[in-house]
N, C-alpha and C. Protein backbone atom coordinates (compact mmCIF):
# COMPACT_ATOMS: atom_id res chain seq x y z
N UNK A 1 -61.06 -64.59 -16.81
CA UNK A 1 -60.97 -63.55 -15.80
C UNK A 1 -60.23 -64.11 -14.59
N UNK A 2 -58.88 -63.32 -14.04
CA UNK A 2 -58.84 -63.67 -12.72
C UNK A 2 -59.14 -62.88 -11.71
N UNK A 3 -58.81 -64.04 -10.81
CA UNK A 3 -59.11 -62.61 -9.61
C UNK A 3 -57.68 -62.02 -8.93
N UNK A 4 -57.06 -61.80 -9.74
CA UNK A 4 -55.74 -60.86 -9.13
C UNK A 4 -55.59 -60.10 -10.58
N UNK A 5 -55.35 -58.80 -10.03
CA UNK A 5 -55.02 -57.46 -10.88
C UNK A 5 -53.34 -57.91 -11.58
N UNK A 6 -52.87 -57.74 -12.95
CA UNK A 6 -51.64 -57.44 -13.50
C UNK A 6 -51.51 -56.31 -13.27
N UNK A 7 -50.33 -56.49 -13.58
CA UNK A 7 -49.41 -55.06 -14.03
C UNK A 7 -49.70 -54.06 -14.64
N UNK A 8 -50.04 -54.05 -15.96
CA UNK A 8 -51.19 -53.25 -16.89
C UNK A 8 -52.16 -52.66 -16.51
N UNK A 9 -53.00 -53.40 -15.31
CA UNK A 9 -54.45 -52.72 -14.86
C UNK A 9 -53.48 -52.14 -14.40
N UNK A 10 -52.58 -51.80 -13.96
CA UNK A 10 -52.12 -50.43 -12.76
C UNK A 10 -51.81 -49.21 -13.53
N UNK A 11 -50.84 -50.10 -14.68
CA UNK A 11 -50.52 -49.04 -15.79
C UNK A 11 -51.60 -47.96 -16.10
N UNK A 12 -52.85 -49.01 -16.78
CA UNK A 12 -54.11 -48.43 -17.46
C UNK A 12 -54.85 -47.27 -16.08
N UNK A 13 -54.52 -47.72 -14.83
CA UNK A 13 -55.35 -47.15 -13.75
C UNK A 13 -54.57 -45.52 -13.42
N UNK A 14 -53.24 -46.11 -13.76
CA UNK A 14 -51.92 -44.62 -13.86
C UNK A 14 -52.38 -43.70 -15.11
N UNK A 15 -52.59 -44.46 -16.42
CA UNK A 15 -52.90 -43.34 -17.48
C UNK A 15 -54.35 -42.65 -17.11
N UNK A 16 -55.18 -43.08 -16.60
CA UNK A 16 -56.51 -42.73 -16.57
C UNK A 16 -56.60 -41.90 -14.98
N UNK A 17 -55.71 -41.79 -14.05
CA UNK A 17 -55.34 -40.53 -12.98
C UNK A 17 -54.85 -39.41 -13.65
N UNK A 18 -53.47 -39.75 -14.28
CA UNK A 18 -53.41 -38.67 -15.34
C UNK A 18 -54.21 -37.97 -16.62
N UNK A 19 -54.54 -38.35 -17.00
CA UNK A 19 -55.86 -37.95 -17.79
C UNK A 19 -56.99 -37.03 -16.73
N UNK A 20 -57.09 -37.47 -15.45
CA UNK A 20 -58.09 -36.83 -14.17
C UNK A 20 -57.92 -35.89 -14.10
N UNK A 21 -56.33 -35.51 -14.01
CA UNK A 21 -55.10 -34.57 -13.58
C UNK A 21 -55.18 -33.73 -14.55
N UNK A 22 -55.12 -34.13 -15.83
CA UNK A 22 -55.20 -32.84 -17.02
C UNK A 22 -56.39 -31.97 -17.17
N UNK A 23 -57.31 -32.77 -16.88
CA UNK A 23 -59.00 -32.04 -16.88
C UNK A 23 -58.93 -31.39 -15.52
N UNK A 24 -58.74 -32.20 -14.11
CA UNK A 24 -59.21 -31.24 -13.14
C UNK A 24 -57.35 -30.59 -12.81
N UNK A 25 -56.72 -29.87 -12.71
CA UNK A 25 -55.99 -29.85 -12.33
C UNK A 25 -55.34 -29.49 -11.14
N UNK A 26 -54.95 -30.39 -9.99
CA UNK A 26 -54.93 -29.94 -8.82
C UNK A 26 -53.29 -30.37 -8.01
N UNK A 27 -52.95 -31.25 -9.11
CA UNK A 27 -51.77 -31.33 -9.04
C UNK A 27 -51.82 -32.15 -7.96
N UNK A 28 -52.80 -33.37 -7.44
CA UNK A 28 -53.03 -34.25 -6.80
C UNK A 28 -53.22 -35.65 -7.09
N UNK A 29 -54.08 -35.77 -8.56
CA UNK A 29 -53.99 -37.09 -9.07
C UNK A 29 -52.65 -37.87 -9.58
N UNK A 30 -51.44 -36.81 -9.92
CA UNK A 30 -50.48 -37.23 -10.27
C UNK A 30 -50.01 -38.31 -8.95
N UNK A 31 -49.61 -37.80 -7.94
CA UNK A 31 -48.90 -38.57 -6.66
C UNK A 31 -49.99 -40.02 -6.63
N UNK A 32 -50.99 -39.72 -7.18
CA UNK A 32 -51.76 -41.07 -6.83
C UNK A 32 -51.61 -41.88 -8.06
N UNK A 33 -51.08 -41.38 -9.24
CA UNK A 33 -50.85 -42.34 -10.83
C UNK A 33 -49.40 -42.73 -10.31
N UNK A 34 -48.30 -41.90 -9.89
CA UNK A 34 -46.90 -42.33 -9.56
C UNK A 34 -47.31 -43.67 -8.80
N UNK A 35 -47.91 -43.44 -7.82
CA UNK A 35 -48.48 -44.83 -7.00
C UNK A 35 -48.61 -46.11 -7.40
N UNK A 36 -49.57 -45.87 -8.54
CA UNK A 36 -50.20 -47.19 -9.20
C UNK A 36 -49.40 -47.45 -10.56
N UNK A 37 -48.35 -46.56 -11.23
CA UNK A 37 -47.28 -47.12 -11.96
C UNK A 37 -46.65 -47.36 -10.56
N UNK A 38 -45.88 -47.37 -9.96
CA UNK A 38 -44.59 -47.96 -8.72
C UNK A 38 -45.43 -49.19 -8.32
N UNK A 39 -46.79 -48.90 -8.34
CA UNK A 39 -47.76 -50.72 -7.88
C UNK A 39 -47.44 -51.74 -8.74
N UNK A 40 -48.03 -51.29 -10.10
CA UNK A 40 -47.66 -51.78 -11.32
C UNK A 40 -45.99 -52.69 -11.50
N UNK A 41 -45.04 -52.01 -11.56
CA UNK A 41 -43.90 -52.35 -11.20
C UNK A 41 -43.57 -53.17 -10.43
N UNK A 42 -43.78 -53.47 -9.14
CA UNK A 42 -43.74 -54.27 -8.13
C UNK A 42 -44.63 -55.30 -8.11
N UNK A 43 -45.86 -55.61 -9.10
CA UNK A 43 -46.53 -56.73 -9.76
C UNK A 43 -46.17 -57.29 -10.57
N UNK A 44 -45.08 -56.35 -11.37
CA UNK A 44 -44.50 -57.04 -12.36
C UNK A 44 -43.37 -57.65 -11.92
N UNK A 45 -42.71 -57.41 -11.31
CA UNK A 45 -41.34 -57.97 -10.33
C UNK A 45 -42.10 -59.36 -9.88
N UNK A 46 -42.88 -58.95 -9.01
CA UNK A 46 -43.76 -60.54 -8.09
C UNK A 46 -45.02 -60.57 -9.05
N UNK A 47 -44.88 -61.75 -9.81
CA UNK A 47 -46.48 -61.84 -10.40
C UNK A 47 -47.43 -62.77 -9.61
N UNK A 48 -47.30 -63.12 -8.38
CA UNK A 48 -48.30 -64.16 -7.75
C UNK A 48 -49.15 -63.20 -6.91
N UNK A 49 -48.45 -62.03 -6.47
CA UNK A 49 -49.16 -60.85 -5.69
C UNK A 49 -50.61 -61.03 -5.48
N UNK A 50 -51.07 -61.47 -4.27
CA UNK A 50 -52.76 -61.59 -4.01
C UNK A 50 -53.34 -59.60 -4.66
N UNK A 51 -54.40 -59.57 -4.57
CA UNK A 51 -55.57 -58.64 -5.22
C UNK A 51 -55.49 -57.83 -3.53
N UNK A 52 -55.60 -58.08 -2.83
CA UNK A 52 -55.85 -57.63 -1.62
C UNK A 52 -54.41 -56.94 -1.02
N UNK A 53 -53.24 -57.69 -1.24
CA UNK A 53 -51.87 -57.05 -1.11
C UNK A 53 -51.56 -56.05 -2.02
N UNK A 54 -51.87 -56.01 -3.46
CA UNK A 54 -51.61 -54.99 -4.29
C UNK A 54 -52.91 -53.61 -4.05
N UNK A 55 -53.97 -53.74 -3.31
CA UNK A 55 -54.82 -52.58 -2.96
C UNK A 55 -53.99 -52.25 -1.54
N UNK A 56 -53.47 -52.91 -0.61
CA UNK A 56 -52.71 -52.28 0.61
C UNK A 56 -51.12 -51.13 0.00
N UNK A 57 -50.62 -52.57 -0.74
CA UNK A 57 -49.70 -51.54 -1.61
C UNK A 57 -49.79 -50.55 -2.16
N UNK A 58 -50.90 -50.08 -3.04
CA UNK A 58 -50.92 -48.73 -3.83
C UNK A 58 -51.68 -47.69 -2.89
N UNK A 59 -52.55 -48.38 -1.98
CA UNK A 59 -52.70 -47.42 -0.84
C UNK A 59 -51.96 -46.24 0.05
N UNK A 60 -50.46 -47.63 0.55
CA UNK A 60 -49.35 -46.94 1.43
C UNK A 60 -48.79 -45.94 0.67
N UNK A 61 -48.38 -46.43 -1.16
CA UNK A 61 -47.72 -45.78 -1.55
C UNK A 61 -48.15 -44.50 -2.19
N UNK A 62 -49.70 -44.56 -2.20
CA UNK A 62 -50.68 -43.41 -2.46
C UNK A 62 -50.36 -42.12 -1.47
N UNK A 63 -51.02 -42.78 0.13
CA UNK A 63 -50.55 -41.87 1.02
C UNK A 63 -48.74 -41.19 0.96
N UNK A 64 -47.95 -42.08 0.87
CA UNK A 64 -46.80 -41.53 1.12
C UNK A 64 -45.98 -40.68 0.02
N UNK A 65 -46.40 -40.83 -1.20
CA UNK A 65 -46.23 -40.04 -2.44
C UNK A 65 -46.70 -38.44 -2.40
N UNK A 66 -48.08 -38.64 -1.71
CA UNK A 66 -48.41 -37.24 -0.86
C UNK A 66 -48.07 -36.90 0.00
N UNK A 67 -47.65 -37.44 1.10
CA UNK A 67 -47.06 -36.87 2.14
C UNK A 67 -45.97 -36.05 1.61
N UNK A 68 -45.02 -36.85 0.39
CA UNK A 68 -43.55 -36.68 0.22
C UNK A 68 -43.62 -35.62 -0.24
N UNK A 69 -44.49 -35.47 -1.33
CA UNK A 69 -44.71 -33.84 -1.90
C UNK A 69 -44.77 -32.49 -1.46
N UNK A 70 -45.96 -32.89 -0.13
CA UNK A 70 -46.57 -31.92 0.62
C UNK A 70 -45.18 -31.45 1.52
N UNK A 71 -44.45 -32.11 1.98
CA UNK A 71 -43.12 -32.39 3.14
C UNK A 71 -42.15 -31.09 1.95
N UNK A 72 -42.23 -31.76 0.72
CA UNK A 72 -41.03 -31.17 -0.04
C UNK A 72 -41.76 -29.82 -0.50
N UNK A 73 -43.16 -29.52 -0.50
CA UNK A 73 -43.86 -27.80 -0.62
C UNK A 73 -43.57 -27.16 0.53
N UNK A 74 -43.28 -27.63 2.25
CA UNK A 74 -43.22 -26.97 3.11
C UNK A 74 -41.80 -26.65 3.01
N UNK A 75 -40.72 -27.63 2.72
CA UNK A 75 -39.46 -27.03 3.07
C UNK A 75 -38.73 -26.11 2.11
N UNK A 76 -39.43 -26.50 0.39
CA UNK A 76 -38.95 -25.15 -0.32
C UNK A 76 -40.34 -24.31 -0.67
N UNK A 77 -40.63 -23.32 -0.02
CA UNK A 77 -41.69 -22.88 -0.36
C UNK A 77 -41.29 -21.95 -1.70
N UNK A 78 -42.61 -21.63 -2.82
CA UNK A 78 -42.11 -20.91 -3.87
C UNK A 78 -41.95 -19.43 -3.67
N UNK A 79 -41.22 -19.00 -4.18
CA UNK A 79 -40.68 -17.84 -4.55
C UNK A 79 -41.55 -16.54 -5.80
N UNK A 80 -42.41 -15.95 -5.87
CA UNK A 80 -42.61 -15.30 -6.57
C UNK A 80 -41.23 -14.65 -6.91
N UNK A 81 -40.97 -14.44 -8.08
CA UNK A 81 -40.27 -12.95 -8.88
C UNK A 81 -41.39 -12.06 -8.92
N UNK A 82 -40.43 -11.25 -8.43
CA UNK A 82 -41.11 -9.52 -8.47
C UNK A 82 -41.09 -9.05 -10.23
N UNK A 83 -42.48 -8.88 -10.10
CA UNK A 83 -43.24 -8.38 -11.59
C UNK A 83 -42.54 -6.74 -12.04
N UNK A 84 -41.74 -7.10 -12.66
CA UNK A 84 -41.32 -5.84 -13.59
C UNK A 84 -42.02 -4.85 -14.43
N UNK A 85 -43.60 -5.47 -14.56
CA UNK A 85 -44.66 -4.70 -15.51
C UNK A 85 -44.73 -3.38 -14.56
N UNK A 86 -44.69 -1.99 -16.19
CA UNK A 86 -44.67 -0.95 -15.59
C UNK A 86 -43.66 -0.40 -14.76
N UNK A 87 -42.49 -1.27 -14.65
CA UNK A 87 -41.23 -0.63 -14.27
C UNK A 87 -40.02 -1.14 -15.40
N UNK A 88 -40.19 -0.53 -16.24
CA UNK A 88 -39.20 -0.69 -17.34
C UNK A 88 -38.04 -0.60 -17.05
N UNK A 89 -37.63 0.72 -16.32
CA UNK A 89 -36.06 1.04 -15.89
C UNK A 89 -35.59 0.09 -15.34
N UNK A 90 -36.52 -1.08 -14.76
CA UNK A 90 -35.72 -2.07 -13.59
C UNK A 90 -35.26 -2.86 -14.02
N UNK A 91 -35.36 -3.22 -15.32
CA UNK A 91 -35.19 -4.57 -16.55
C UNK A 91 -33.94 -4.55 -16.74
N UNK A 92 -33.08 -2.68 -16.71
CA UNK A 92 -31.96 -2.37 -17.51
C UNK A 92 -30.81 -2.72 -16.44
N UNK A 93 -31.27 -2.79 -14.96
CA UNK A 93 -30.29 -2.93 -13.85
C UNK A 93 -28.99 -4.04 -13.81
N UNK A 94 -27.75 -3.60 -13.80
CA UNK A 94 -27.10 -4.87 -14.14
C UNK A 94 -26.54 -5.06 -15.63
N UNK A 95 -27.11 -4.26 -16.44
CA UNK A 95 -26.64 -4.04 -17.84
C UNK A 95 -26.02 -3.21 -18.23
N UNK A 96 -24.90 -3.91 -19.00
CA UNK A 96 -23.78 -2.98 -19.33
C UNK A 96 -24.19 -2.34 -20.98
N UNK A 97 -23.42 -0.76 -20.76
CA UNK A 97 -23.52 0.20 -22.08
C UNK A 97 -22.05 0.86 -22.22
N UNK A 98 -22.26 1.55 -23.34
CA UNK A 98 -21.11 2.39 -23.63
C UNK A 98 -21.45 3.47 -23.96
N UNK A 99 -20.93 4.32 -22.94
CA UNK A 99 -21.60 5.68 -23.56
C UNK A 99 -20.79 6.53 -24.86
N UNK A 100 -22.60 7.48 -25.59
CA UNK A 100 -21.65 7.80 -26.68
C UNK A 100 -22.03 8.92 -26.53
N UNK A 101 -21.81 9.69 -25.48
CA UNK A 101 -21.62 11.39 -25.43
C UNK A 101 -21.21 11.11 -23.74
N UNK A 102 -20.30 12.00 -23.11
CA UNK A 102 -19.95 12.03 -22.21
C UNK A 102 -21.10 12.62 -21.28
N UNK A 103 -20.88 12.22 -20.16
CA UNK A 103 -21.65 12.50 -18.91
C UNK A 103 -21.17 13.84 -18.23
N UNK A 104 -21.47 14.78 -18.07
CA UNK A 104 -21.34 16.00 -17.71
C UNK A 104 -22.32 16.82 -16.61
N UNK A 105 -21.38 17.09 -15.55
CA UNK A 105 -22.28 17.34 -14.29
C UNK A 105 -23.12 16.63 -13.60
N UNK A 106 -22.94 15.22 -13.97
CA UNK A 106 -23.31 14.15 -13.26
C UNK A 106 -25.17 13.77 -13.69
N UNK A 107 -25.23 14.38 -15.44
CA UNK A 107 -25.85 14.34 -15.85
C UNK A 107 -26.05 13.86 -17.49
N UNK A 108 -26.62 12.67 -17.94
CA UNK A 108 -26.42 12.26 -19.43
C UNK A 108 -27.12 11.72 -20.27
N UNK A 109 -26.99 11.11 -21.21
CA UNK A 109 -27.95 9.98 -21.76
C UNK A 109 -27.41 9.01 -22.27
N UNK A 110 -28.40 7.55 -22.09
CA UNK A 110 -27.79 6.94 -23.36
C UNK A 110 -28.78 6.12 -24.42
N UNK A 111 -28.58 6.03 -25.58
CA UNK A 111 -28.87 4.89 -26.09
C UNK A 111 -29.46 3.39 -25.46
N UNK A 112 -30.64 2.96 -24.96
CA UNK A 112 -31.20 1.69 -24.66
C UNK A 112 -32.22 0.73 -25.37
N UNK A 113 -32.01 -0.15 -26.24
CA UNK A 113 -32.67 -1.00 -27.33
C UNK A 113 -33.05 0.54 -28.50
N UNK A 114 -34.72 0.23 -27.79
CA UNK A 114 -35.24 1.73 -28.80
C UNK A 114 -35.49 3.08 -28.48
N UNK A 115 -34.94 3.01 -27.35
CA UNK A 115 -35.25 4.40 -26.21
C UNK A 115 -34.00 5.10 -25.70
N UNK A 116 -33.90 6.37 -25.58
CA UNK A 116 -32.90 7.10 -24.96
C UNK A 116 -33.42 7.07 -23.33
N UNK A 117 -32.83 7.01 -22.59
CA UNK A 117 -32.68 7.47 -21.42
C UNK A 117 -31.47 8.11 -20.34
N UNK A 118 -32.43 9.19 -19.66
CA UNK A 118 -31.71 10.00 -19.11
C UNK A 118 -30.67 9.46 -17.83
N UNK A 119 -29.51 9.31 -17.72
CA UNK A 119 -29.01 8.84 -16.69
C UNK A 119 -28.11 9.96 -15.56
N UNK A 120 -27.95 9.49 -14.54
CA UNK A 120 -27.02 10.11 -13.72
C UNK A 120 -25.99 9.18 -13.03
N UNK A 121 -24.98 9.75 -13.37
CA UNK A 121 -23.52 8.72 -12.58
C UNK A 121 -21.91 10.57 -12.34
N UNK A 122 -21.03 9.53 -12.42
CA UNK A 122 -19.66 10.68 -12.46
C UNK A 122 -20.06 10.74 -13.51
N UNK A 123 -18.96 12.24 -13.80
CA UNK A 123 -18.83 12.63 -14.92
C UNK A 123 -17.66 11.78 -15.79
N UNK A 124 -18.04 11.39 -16.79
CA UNK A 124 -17.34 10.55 -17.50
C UNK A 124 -17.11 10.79 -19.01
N UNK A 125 -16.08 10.07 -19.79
CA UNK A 125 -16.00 10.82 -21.28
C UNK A 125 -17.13 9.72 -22.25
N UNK A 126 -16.85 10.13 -23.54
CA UNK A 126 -17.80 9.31 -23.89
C UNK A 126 -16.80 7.99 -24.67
N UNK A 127 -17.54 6.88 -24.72
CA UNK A 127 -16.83 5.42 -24.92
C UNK A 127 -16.29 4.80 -23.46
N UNK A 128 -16.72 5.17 -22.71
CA UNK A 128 -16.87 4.68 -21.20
C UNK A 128 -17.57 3.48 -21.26
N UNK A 129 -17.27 2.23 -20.48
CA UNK A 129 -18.28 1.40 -20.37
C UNK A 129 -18.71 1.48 -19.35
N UNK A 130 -20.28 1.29 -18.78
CA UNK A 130 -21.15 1.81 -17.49
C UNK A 130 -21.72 0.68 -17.51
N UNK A 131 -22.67 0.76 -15.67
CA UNK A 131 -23.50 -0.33 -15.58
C UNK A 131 -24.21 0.17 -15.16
N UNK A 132 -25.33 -0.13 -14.78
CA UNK A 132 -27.07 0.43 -14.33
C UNK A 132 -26.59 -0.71 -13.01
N UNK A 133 -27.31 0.97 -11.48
CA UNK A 133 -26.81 -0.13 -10.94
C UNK A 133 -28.22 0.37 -9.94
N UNK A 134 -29.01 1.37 -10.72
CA UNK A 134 -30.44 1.45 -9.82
C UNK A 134 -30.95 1.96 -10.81
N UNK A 135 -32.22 2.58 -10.31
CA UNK A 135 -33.60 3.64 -11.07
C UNK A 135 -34.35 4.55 -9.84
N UNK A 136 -34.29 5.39 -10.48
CA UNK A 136 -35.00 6.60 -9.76
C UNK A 136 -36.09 6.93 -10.67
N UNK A 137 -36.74 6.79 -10.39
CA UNK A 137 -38.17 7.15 -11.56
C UNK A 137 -37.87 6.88 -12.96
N UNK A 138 -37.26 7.80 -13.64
CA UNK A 138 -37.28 7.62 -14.74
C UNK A 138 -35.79 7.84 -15.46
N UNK A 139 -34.94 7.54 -14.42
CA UNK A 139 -33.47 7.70 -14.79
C UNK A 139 -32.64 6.65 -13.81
N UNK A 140 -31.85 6.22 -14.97
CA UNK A 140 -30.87 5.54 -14.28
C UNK A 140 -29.80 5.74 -13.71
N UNK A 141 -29.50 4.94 -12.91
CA UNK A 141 -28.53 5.46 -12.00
C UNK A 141 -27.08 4.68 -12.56
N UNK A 142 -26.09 5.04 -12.75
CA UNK A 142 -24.90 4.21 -13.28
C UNK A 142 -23.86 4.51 -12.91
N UNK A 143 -22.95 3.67 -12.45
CA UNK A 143 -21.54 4.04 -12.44
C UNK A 143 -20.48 3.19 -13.36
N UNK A 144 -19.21 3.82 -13.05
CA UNK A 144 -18.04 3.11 -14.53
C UNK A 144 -18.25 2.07 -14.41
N UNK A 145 -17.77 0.72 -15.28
CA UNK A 145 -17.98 -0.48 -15.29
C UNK A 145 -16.49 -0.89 -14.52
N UNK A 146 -16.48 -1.90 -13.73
CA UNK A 146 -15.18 -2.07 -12.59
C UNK A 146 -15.17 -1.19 -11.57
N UNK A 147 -15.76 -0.33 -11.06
CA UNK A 147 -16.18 0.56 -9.91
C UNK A 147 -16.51 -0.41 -8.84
């Protein structure tokens, strides 16, 4: 037995944070396993490293692994996407068709996967290519494609 920690105990101390991390998940034990692998590493570089310098070390680098995280959650904060459930028409926006009956009185349909839907754009012939470029309830809104 000695009394200074290897490399390995840091390793073994990194797999067993992660393992913490999978059961509780808080997305906190990780920054503290990055720690003690980067400790690990730097024991292995210097192997005379006192027991008392390698607990200051995985300490600093404990704290600052969190800081770094927390620093990098404030400056990109996340972004939800807006949930499309229950708005089907909104999925189609941006997607190009070809119509196969002309649009008449600024009123038409087309063909979408397994569904017809009712659209409104110009009046146009049919074999037009269109784009969805809104939704109004339950109709799309489209104009020519290159408009």
């Amino acid at each position: 037995m000695t009394d200074s920690l290897v490399f390995w105990h840091w390793f073994i101390a990194a797999g067993v944070l992660l393992i913490i991390e999978m059961l509780m998940p808080a997305f906190f034990f990780l920054w503290i396993a990055i720690a003690a692998v980067v400790t690990g590493l730097i024991v292995l570089l210097v192997p005379g490293m006192g027991m008392e310098l390698q607990f200051i070390v995985f300490g600093i680098l404990s704290v600052l692994s969190i800081i770094a995280w927390w620093k990098f959650r404030i400056l990109r904060p996340r972004q939800p996407k807006p949930s499309l459930l229950n708005r089907r028409g909104h999925q189609y926006i941006d997607r190009t068709f070809t119509l196969e009956a002309p649009i008449e009185n600024g009123i038409g349909k087309i063909r979408v996967d397994d569904s017809t839907w009712k659209i409104n754009g110009p009046d146009l012939p049919a074999g037009q290519q269109i784009k969805v470029v809104g939704v109004d309830g339950v109709v799309l809104i489209i104009e020519p494609l290159g408009a």
